[in-house]
Protein backbone atom coordinates (compact mmCIF):
# COMPACT_ATOMS: atom_id res chain seq x y z
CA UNK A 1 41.90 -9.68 -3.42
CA UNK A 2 39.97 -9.21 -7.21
CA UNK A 3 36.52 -9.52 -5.12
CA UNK A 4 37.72 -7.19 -2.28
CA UNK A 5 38.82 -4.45 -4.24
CA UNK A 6 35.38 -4.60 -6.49
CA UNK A 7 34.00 -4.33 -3.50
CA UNK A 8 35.52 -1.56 -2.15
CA UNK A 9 35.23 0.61 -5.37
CA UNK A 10 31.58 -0.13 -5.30
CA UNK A 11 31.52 1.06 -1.62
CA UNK A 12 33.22 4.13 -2.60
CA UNK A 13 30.94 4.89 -5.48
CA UNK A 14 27.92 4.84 -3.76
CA UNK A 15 29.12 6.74 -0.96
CA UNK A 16 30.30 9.62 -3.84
CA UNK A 17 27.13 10.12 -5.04
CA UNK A 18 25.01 10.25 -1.94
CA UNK A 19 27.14 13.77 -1.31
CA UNK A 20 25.60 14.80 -4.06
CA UNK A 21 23.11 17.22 -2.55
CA UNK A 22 24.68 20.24 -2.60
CA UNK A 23 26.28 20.21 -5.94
CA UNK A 24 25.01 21.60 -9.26
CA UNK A 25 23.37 19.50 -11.49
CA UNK A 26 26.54 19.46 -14.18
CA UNK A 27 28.83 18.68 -11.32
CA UNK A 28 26.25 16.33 -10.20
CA UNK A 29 26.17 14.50 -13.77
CA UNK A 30 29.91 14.15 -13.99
CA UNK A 31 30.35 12.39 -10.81
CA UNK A 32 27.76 9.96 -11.65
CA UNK A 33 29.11 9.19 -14.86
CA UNK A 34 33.14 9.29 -13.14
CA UNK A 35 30.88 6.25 -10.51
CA UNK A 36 29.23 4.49 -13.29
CA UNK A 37 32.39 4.61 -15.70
CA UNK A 38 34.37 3.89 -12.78
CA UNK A 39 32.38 0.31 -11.84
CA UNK A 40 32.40 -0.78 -15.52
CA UNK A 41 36.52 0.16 -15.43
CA UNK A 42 36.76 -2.23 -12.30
CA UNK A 43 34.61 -4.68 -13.87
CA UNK A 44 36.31 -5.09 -17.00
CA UNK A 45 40.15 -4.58 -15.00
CA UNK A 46 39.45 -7.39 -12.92
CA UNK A 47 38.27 -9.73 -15.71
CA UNK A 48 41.27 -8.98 -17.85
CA UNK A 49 43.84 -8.19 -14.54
CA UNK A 50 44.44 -4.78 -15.92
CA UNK A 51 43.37 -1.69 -13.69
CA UNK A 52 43.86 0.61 -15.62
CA UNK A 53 39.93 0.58 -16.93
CA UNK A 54 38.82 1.94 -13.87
CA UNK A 55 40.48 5.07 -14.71
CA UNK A 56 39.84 5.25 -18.32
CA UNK A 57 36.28 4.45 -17.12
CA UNK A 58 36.61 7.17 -14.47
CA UNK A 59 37.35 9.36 -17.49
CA UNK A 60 34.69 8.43 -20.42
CA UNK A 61 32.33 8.07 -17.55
CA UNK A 62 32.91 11.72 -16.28
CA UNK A 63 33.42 12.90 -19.95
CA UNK A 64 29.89 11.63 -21.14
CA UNK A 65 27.91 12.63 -17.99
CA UNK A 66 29.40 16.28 -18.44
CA UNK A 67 28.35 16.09 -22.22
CA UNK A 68 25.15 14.64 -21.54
CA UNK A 69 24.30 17.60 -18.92
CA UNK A 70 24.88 19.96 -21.08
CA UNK A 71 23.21 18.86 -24.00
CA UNK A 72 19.61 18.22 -21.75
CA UNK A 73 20.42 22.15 -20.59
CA UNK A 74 20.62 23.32 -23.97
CA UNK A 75 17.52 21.34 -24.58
CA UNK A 76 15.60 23.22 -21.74
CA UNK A 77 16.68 26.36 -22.67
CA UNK A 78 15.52 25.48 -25.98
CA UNK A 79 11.83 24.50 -24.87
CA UNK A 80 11.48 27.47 -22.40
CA UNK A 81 12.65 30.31 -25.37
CA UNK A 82 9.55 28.44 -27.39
CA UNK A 83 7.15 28.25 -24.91
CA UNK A 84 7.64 32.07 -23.79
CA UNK A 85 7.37 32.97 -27.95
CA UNK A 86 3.93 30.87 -28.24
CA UNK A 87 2.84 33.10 -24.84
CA UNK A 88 3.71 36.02 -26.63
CA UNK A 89 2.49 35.39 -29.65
CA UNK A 90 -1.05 33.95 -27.92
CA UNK A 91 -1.12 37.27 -26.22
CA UNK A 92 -0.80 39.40 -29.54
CA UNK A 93 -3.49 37.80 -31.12
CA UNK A 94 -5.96 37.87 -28.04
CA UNK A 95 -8.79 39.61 -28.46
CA UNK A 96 -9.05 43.36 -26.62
CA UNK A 97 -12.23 44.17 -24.79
């Protein structure tokens, strides 16, 4: 039954996150944490016979992939604001022939 339902979750995971394609990259992140929190929830719920760590995995899992998106897009934004200063400062300082 244990082995069965591990393997069914697994199934189900995997299956989640190849419909991935036409989601945003947040949404995108989330579900792959929910997956990956998910398996380690099922993993841990069948060693100890309690189920509910899949959902509180679900939930950190979800939680921290959201986070985690959002942190790298700040981070991006970030870079591109100082890359388009250094162009504009480069192109101040160019010489005019």
């Amino acid at each position: 039954m244990t082995r069965n339902l591990i393997i069914s979750a697994t199934l189900a995971a995997a299956l989640g996150m190849g419909a991935c394609t036409d989601m945003t990259a947040s949404q995108q992140s989330t579900l792959e944490g929910a997956g990956i929190g998910t398996a380690a929830g099922v993993i841990i719920g069948a060693a100890t016979g309690d189920w509910a760590w899949a959902a509180a995995g679900a939930v950190v899992g979800a939680g921290t992939g959201y986070i985690v998106n959002q942190q790298e897009q700040k981070q991006k934004a970030a870079q591109q604001s100082a890359y388009n200063e250094g162009v504009q400062a480069g192109k101040q300082q160019a010489p005019k022939n």
